[in-house]
N, C-alpha and C. Protein backbone atom coordinates (compact mmCIF):
# COMPACT_ATOMS: atom_id res chain seq x y z
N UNK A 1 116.41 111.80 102.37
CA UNK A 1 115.06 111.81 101.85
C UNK A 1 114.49 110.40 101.96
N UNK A 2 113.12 110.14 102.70
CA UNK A 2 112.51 108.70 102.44
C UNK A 2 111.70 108.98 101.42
N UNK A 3 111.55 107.59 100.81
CA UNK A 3 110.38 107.64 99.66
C UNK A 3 109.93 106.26 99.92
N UNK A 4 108.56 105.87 98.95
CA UNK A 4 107.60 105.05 99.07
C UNK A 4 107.12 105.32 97.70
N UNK A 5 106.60 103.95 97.28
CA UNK A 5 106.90 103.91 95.92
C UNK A 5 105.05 103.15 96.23
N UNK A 6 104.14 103.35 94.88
CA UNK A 6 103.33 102.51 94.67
C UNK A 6 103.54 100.98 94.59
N UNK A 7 104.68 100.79 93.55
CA UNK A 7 105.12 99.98 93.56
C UNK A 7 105.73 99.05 94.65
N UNK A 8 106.27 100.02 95.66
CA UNK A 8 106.76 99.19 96.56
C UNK A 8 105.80 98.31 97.41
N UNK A 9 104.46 98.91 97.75
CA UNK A 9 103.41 98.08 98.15
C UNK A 9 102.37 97.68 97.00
N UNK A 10 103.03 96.98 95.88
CA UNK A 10 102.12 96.04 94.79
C UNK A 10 101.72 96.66 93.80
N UNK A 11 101.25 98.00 93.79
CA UNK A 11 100.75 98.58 93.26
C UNK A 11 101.58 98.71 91.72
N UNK A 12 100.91 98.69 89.98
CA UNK A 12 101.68 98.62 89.05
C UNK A 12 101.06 99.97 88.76
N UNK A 13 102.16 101.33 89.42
CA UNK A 13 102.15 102.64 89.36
C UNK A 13 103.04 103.19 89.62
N UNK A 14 103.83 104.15 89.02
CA UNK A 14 105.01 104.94 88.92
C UNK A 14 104.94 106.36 90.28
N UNK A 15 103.66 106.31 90.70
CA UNK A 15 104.12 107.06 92.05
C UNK A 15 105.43 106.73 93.16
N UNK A 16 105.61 108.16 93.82
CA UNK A 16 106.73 107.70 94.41
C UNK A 16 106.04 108.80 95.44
N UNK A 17 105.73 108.60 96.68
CA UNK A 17 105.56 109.63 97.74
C UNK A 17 107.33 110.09 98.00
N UNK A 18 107.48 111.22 98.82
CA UNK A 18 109.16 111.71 98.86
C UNK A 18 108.79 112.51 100.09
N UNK A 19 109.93 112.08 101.32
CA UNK A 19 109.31 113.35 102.48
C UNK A 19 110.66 113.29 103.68
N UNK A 20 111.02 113.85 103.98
CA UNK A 20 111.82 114.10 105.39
C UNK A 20 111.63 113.15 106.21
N UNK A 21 109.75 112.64 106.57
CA UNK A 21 109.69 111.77 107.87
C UNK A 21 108.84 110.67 107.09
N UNK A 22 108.82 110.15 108.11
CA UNK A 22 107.66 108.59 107.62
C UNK A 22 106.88 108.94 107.76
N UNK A 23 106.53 109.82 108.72
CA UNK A 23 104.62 110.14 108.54
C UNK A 23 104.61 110.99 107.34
N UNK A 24 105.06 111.86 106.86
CA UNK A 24 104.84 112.97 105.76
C UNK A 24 104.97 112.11 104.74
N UNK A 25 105.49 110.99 104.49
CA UNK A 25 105.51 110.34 103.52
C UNK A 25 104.29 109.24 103.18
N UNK A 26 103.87 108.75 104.21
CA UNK A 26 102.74 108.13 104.20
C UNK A 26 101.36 109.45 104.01
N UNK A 27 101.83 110.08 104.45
CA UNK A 27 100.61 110.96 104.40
C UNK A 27 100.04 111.55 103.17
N UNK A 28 101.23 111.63 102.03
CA UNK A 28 101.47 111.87 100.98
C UNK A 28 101.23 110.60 99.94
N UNK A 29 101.40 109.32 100.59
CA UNK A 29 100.74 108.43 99.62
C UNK A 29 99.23 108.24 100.08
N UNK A 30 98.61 108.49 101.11
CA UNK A 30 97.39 108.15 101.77
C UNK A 30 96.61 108.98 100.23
N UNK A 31 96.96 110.37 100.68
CA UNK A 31 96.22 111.00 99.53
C UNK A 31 96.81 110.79 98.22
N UNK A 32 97.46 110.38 97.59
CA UNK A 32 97.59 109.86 96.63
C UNK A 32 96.27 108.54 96.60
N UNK A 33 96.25 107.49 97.35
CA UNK A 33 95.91 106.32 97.24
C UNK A 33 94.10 106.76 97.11
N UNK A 34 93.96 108.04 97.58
CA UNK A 34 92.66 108.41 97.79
C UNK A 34 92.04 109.27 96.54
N UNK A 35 92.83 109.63 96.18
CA UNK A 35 92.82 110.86 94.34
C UNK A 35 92.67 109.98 93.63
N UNK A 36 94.05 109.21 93.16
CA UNK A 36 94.28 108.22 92.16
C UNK A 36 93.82 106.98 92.14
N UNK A 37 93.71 106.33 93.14
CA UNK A 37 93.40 104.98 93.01
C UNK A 37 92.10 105.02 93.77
N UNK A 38 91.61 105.41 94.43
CA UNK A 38 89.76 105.79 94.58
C UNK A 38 89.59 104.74 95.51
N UNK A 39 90.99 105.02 96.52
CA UNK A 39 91.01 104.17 98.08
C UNK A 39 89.54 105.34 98.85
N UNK A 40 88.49 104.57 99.31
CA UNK A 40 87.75 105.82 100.34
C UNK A 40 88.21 105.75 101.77
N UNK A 41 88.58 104.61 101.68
CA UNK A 41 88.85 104.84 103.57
C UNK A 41 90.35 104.05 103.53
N UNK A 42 91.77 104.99 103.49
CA UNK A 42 93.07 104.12 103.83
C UNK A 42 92.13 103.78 105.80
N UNK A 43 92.71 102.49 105.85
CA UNK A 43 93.05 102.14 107.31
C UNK A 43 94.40 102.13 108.07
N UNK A 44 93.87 101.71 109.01
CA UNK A 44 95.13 101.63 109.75
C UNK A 44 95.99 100.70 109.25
N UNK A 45 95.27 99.47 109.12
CA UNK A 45 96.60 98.25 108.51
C UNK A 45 97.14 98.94 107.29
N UNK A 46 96.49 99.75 106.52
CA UNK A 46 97.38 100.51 105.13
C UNK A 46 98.57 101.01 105.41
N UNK A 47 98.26 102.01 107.05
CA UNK A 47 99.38 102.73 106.78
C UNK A 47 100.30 102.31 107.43
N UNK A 48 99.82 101.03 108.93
CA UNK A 48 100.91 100.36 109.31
C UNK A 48 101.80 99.45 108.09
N UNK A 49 101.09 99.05 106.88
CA UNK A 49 101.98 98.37 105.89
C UNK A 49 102.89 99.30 104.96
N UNK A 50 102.10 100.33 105.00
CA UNK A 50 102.96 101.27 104.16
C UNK A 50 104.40 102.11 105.07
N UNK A 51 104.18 102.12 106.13
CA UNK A 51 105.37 102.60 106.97
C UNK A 51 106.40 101.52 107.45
N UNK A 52 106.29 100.32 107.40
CA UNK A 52 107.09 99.53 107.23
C UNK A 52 108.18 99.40 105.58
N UNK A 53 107.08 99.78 104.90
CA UNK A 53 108.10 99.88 103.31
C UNK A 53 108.85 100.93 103.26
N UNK A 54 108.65 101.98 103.79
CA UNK A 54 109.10 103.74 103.27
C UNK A 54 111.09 103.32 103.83
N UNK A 55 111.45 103.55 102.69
CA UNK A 55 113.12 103.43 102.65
C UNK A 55 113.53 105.18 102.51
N UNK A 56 115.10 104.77 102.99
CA UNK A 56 115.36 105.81 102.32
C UNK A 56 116.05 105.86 101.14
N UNK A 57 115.94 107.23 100.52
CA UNK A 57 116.70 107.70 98.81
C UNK A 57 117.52 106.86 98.34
C-alpha cells in the first residue's frame, strides 16, 4: 500500500491519501487538497511534489 500524508508535504493535517499506485494516490490527495483545503487549481508542480513524497505503508 502507498500513502501520502498531508503532513508529509507541510501541511498541519491528519489526512493520509492510501492507494495501490502513485497516481491513485495523488489523485486522492488532489481532491482532498481541493474539498478541504480550498486548493482551486492543484498544478503540475503540486503533483510533481507530491509524487516524489508518496512512500510506501
Amino acid at each position: 500500500m502507498k500513502v501520502l500524508s498531508c503532513r508529509d508535504v507541510g501541511v498541519n493535517c491528519d489526512f493520509q491519501a492510501r492507494g495501490t499506485t502513485v497516481d491513485e494516490v495523488v489523485r486522492k490527495a488532489a481532491n482532498h487538497a481541493r474539498k478541504d483545503h480550498h486548493v482551486d487549481k492543484v498544478t503540475k508542480d503540486y503533483l510533481d511534489a507530491w509524487r516524489k513524497k508518496v512512500h510506501n505503508e
